[in-house]
Protein backbone atom coordinates (compact mmCIF):
# COMPACT_ATOMS: atom_id res chain seq x y z
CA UNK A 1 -109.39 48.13 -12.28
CA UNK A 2 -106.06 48.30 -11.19
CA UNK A 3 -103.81 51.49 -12.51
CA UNK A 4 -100.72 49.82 -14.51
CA UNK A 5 -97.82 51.66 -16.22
CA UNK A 6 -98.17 52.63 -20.05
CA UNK A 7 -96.24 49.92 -21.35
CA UNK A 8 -94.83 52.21 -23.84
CA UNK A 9 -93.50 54.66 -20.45
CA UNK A 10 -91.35 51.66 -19.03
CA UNK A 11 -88.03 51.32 -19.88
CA UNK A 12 -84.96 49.33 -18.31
CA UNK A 13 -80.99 50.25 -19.22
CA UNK A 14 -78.55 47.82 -17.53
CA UNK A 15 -75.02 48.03 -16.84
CA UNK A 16 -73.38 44.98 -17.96
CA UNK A 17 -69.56 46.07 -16.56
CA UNK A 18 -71.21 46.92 -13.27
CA UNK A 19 -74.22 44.53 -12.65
CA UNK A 20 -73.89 40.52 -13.21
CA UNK A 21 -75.86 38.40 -14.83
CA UNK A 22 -77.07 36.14 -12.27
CA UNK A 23 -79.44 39.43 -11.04
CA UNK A 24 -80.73 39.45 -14.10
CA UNK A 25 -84.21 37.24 -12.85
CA UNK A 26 -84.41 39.89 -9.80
CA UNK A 27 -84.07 42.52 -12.11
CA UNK A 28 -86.97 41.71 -14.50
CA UNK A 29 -88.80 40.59 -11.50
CA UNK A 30 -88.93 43.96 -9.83
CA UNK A 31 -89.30 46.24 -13.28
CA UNK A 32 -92.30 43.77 -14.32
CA UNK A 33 -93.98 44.56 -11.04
CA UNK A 34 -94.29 47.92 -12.23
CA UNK A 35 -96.05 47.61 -15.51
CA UNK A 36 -95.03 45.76 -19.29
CA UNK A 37 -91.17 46.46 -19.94
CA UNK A 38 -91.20 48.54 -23.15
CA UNK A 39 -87.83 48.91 -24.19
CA UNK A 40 -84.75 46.42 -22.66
CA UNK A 41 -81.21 47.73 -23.07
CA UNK A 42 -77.88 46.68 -22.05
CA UNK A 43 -74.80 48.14 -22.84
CA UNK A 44 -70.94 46.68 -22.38
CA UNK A 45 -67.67 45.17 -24.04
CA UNK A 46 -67.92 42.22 -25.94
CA UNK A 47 -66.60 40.50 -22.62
CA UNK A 48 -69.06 41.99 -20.29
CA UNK A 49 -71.64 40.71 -22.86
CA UNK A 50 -71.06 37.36 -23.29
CA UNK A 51 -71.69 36.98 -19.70
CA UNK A 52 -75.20 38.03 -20.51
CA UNK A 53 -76.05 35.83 -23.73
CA UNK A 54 -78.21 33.62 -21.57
CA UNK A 55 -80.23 36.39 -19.86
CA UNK A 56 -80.33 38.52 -23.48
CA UNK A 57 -81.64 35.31 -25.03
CA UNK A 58 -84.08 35.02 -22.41
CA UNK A 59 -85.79 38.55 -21.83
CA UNK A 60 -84.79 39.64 -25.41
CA UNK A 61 -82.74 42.36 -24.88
CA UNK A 62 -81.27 44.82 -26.96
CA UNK A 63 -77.68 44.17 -26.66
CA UNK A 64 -75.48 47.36 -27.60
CA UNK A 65 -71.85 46.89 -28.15
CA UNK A 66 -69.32 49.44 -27.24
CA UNK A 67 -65.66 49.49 -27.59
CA UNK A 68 -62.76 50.93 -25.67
CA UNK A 69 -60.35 53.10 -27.56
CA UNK A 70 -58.11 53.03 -24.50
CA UNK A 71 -57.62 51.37 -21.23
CA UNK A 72 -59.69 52.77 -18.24
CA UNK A 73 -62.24 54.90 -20.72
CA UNK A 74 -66.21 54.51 -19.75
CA UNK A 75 -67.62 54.43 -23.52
CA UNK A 76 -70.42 51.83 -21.85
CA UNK A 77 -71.59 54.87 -19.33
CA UNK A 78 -71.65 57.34 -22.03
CA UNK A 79 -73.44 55.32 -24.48
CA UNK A 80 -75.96 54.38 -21.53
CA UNK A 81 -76.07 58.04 -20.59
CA UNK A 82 -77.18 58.52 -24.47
CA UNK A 83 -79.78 55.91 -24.38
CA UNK A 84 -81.59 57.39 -21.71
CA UNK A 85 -81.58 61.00 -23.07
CA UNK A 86 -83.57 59.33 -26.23
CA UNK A 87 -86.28 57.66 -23.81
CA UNK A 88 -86.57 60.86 -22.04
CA UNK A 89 -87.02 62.85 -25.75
CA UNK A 90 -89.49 59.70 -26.26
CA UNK A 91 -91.35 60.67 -23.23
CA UNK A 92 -90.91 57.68 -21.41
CA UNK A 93 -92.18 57.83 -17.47
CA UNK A 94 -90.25 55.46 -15.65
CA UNK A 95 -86.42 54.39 -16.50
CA UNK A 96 -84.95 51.40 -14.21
CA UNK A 97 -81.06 51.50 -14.20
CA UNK A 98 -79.45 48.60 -13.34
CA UNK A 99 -76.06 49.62 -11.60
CA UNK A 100 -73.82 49.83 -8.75
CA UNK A 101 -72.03 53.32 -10.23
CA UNK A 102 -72.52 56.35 -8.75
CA UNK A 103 -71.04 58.11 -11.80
CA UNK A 104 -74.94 57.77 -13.39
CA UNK A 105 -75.98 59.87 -9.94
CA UNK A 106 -75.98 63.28 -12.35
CA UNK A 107 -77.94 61.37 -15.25
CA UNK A 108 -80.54 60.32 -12.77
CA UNK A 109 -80.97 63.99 -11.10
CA UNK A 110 -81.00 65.41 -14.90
CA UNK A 111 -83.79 62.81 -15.39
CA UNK A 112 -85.90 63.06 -12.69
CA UNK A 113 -85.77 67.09 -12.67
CA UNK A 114 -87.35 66.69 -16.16
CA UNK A 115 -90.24 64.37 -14.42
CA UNK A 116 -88.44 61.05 -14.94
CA UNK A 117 -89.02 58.48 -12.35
CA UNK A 118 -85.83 56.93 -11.90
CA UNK A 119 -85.49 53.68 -10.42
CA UNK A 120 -82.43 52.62 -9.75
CA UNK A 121 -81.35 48.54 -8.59
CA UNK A 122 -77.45 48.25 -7.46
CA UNK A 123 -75.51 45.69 -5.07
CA UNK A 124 -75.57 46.98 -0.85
CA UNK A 125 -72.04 48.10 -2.03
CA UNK A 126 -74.04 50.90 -4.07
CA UNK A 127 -72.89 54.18 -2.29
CA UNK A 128 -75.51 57.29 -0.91
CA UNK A 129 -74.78 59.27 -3.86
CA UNK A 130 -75.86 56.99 -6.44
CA UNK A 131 -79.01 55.88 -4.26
CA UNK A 132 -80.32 59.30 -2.97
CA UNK A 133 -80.17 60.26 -6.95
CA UNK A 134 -82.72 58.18 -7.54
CA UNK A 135 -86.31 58.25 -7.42
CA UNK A 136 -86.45 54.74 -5.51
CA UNK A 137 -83.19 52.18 -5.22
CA UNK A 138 -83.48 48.35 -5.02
CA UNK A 139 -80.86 46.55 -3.47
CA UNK A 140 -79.74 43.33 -5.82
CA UNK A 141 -78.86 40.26 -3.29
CA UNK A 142 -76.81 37.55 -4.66
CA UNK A 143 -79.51 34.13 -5.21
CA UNK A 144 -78.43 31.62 -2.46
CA UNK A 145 -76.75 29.06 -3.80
CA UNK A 146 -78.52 25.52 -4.30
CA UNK A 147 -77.85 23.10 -1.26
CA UNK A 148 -75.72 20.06 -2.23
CA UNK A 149 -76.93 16.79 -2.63
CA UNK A 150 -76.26 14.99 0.76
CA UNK A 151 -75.10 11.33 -0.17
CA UNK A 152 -76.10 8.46 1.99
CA UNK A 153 -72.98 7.62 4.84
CA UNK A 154 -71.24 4.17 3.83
CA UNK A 155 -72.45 1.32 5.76
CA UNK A 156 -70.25 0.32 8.90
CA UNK A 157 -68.70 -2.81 7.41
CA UNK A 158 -69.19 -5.66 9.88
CA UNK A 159 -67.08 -5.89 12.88
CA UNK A 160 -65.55 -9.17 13.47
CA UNK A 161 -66.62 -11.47 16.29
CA UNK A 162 -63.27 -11.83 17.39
CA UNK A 163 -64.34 -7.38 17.50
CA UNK A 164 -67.15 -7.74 19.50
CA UNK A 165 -65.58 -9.45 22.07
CA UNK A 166 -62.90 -7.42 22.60
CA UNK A 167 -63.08 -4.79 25.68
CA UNK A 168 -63.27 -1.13 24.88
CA UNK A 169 -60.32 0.76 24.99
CA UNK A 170 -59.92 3.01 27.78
CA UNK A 171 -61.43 6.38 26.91
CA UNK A 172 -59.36 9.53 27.92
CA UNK A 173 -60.90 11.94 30.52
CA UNK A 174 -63.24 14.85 28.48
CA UNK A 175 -61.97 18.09 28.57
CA UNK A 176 -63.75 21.10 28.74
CA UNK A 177 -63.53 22.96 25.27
CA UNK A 178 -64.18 26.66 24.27
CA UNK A 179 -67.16 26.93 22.73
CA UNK A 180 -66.88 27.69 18.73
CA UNK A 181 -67.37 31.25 17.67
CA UNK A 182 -71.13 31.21 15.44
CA UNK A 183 -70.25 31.86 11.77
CA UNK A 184 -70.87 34.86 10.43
CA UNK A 185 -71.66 34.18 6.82
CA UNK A 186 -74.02 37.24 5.81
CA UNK A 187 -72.39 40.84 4.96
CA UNK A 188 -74.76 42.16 7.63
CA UNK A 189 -73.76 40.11 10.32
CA UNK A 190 -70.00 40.59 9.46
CA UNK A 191 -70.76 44.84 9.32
CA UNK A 192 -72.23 44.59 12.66
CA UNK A 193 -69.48 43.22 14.28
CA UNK A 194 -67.09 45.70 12.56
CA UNK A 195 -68.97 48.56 13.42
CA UNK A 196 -69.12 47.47 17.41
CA UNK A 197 -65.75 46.89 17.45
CA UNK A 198 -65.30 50.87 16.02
CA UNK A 199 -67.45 52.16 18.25
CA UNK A 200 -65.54 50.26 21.51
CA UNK A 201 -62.27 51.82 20.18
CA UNK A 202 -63.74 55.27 19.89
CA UNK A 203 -65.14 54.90 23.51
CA UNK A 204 -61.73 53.47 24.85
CA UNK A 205 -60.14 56.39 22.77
CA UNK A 206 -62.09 59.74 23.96
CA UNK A 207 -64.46 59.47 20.58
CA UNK A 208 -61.52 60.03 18.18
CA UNK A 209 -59.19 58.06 16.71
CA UNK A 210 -56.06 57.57 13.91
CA UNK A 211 -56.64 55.22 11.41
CA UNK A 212 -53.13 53.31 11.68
CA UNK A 213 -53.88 51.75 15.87
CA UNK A 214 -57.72 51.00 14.41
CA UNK A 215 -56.49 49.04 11.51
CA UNK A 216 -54.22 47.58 13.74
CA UNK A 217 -57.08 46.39 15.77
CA UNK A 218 -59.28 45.21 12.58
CA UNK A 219 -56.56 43.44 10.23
CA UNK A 220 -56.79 40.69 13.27
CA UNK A 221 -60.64 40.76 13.10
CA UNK A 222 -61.91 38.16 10.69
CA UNK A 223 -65.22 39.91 9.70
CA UNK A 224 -63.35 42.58 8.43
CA UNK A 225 -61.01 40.62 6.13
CA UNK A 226 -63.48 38.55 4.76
CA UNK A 227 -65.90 41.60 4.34
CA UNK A 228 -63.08 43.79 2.97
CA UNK A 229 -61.15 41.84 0.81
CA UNK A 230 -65.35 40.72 -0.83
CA UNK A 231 -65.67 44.55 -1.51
CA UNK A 232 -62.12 44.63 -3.67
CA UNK A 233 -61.71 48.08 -2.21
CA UNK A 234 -58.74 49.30 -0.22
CA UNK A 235 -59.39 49.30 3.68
CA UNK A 236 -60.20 53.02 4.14
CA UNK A 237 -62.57 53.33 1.17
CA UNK A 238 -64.20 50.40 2.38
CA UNK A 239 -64.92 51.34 5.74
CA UNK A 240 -65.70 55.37 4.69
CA UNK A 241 -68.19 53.67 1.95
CA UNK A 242 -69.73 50.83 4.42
CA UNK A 243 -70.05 53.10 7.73
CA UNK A 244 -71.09 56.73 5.66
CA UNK A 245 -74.03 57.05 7.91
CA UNK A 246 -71.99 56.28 11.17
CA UNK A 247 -68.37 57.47 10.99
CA UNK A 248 -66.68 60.31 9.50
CA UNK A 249 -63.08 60.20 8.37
CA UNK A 250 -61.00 63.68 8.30
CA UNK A 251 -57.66 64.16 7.55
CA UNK A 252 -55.42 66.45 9.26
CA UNK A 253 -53.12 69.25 8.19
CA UNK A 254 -50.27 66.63 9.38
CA UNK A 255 -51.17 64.09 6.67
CA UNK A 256 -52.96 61.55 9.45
CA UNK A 257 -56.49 60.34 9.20
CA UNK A 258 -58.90 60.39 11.99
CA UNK A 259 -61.66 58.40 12.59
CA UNK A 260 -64.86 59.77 14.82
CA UNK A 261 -68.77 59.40 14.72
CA UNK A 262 -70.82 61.55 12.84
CA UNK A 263 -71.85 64.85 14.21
CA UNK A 264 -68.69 64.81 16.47
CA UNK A 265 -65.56 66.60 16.57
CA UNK A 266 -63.83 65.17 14.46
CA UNK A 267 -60.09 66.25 15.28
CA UNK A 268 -58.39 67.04 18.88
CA UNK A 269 -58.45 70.70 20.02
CA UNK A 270 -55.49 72.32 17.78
CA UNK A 271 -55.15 69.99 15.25
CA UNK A 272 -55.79 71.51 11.81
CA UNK A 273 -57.64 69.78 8.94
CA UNK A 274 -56.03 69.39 5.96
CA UNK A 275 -57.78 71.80 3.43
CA UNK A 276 -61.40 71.13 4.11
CA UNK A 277 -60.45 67.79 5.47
CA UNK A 278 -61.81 66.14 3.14
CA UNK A 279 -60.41 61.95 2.81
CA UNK A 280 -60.28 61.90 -1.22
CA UNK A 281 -59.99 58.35 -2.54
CA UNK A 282 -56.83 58.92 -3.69
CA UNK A 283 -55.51 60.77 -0.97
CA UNK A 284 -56.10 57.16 1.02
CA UNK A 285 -54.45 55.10 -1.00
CA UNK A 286 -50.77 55.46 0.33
CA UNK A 287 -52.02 55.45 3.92
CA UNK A 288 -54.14 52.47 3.42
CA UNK A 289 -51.06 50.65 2.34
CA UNK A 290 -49.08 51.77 5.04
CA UNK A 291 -51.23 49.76 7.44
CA UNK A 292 -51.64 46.34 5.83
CA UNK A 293 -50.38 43.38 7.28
CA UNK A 294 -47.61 41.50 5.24
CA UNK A 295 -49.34 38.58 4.13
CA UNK A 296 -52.47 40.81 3.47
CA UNK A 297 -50.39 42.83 1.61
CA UNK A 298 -49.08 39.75 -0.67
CA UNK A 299 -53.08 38.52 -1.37
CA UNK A 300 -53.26 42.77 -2.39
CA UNK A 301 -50.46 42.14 -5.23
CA UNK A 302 -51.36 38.43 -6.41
CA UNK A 303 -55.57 38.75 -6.29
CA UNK A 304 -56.73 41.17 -9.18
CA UNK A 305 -58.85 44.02 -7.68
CA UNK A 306 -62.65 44.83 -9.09
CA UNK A 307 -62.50 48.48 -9.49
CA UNK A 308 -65.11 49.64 -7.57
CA UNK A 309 -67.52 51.34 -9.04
CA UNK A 310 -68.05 54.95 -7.28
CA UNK A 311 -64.37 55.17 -8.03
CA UNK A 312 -63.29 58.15 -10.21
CA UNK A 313 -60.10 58.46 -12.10
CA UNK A 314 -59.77 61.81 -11.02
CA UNK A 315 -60.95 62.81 -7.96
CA UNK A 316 -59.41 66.00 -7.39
CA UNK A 317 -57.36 67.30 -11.09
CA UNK A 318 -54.85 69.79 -11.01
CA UNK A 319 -57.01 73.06 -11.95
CA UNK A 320 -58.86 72.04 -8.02
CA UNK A 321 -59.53 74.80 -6.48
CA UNK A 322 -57.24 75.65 -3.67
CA UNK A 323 -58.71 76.83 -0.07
CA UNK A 324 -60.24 80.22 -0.90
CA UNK A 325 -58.44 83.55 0.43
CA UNK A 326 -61.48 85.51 -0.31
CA UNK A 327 -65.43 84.92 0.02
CA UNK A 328 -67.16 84.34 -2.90
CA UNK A 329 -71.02 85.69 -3.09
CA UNK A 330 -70.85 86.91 0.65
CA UNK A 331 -72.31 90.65 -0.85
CA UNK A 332 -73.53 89.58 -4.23
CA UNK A 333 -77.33 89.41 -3.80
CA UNK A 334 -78.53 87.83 -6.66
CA UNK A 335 -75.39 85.39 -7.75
CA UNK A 336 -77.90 83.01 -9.07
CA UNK A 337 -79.20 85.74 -11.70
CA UNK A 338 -75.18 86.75 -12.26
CA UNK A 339 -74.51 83.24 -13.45
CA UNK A 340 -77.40 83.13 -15.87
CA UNK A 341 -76.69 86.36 -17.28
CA UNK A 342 -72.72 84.82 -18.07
CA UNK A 343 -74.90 81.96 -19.49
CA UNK A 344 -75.72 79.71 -17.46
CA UNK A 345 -78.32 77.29 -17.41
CA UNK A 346 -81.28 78.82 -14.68
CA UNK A 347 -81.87 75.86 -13.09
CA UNK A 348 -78.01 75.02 -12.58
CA UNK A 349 -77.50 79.02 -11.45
CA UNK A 350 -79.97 78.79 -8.76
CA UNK A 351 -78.83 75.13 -7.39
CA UNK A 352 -74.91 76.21 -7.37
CA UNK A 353 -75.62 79.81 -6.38
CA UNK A 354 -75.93 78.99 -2.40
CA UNK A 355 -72.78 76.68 -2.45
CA UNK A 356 -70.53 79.99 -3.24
CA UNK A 357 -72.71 82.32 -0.99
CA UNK A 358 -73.14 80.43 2.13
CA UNK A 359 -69.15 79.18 2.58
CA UNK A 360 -65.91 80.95 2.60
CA UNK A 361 -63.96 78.44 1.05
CA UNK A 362 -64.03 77.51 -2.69
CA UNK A 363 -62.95 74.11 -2.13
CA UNK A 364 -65.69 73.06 -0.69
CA UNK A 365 -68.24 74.40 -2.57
CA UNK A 366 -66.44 72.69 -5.75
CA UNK A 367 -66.98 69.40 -3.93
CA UNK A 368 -70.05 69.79 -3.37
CA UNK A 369 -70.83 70.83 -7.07
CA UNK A 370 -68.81 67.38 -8.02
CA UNK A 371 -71.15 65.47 -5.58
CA UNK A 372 -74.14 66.98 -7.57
CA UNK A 373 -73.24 66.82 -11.10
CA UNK A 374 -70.28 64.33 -11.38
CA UNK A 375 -66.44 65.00 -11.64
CA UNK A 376 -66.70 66.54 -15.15
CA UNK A 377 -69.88 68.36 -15.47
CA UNK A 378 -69.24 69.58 -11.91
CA UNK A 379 -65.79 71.36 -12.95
CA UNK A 380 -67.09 72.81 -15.79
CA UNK A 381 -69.68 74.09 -14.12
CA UNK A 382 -67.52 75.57 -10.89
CA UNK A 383 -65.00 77.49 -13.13
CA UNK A 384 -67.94 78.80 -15.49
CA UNK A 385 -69.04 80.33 -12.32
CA UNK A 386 -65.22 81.47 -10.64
CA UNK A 387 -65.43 83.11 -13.89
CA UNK A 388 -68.26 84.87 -13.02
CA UNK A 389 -67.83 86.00 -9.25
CA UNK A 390 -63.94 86.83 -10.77
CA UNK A 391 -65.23 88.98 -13.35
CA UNK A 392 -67.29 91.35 -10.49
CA UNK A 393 -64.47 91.78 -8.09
């Protein structure tokens, strides 16, 4: 007899601001395959609802309504974040979470270090963050859409007789014509042929590059403004996002942005990065602007923009850590059991505890802490610990 999920230990949460409604027949698709759907949730504004009625209707779903008190706030992700905290109290095994939002990457690690497995389902636009967080990640395609009723072509009306005995008009010479480019009508197609064209650059360029000549190069490439423009991001988070695995972006103490393959160098010999040369989203934005054709620039102001979803408002806030003058943890030998004695959680202590003793630079290892546990949870968490390693100096 086959082994099937408890249907009480199957649960689904969907993002209605993040996830549309036509993958809502994929969605139930994939989390029936798994066992009986226990409890359905979806959370959103009333607008982001009403784009579900037919699909709540259909799978009876348990709509929950949330409203903004302000522009820009994510009351949807926190009251998600709160629904799955009561499964996991429930004891519920398996929790699908239908999103594209990386900013539910620290709910699914808190999750699935308490034993949860964590399935997440997103769009390909779904970064590494938000899919190595979970225990498995689906990719949502868009349903192709229905062919078009061909219609019959009019009958030739009949030519007169005077017509048919007319001679044929002379027909010009044929000319030899350049044979059309294929189409490229699939996102993987069009990423190919993006990422070829990097990599020729780079080769042509000594394996590094700026980011100004390269856009250059790509704002005439039509893959790329089709692709880029379908993303709604701007052109630097798109490619960073889109070519994570294969190029690394790194800007220099000089305020340019440079452009290599992974593993490589990625700055000439004497050029300094910028901090830890990290390329923050919105450190990008003004030089993404900078390199935007005119009339791409003019679609920019008059197309609205879908915010996209690994996004944060504040990437790096004022209390950021500057570069570090001084290590921090380099001869502490237990820093893990430090932190827990200034009350820390143990299992936080001893994940965080490496980032300060293997680096010299504080910046970094409050990235990295962000990466892990999200903007806010992260920051918390990396001055509860400066505290610490300040407190033994």
């Amino acid at each position: 007899m086959e082994n099937t999920p408890n249907p009480t230990k199957l649960a689904i949460l969907i993002d209605a601001e993040n996830v549309v409604a036509s993958h809502a027949d994929l969605i139930f698709a994939q989390a029936e395959a798994m066992g009986e759907i226990a409890a359905k949730e979806i959370y959103g504004t009333a607008a982001a609802l009403t784009a579900w009625v037919a699909p709540v209707l259909k799978y009876a779903i348990h709509p929950n309504l949330t409203i903004r008190a302000s522009k820009g706030k994510n009351s949807s992700d926190i009251a998600l974040v709160i629904g799955a905290m009561d499964l996991l109290q429930a004891g519920v095994e398996t929790i699908v979470i239908a999103s594209s939002d990386s900013d539910f990457s620290a709910l699914s690690v808190r999750l699935r270090n308490a034993g949860v497995n964590v399935v997440g389902m997103g769009t390909e636009k779904s970064n590494a963050l938000w899919r190595t967080a979970c225990s498995s990640f689906i990719v949502l395609d868009h349903p192709a859409p229905a062919p078009k009723p061909q219609s019959a072509p009019p009958a030739e009306a009949a030519a007169p007789a005077a017509a048919e005995s007319a001679p044929e008009p002379a027909r010009k010479p044929a000319t030899a014509r350049r044979p059309a480019r294929p189409a490229t009508t699939t996102h993987k197609e069009r990423v190919s042929i993006i990422g070829q064209f990097i990599e020729k650059r780079l080769d042509q360029s000594g394996g590094r590059l700026q980011v100004d000549p390269l856009f250059s190069g790509l704002n005439k490439l039509p893959e790329y403004k089709t692709d880029r423009q379908g993303s709604g991001r701007k052109p630097l988070n798109y490619l960073s996002s889109t070519f994570a695995e294969i190029f690394q972006f790194v800007r220099s103490a000089d305020g340019k942005t440079w452009v290599s393959r992974v593993g490589a160098d990625p700055l000439p010999p004497g050029v300094e990065p910028a901090g830890d040369g990290t390329v923050e989203e919105s450190e990008v934005a003004e030089a993404d602007e900078a390199v935007m054709e005119p009339e791409e620039a003019a679609a920019e102001a008059e197309t609205p923009v879908e915010i996209a979803p690994d996004a944060e408002e504040n990437p790096i806030s004022e209390d950021a850590p500057e570069p570090a003058e001084d290590t921090a943890g380099d001869e502490q030998p237990d820093l893990a059991q430090r932190f827990i004695d200034g009350g820390m959680d143990a299992e936080i202590a001893e994940r965080i505890a490496p980032l300060f003793e293997h680096t010299d630079n504080l910046r970094a290892a409050y990235n990295e802490i962000r990466k892990i546990y999200g903007n806010s949870e992260g920051r918390a968490y990396y001055h509860q610990a400066k505290a610490v390693i300040d407190a033994g100096r």
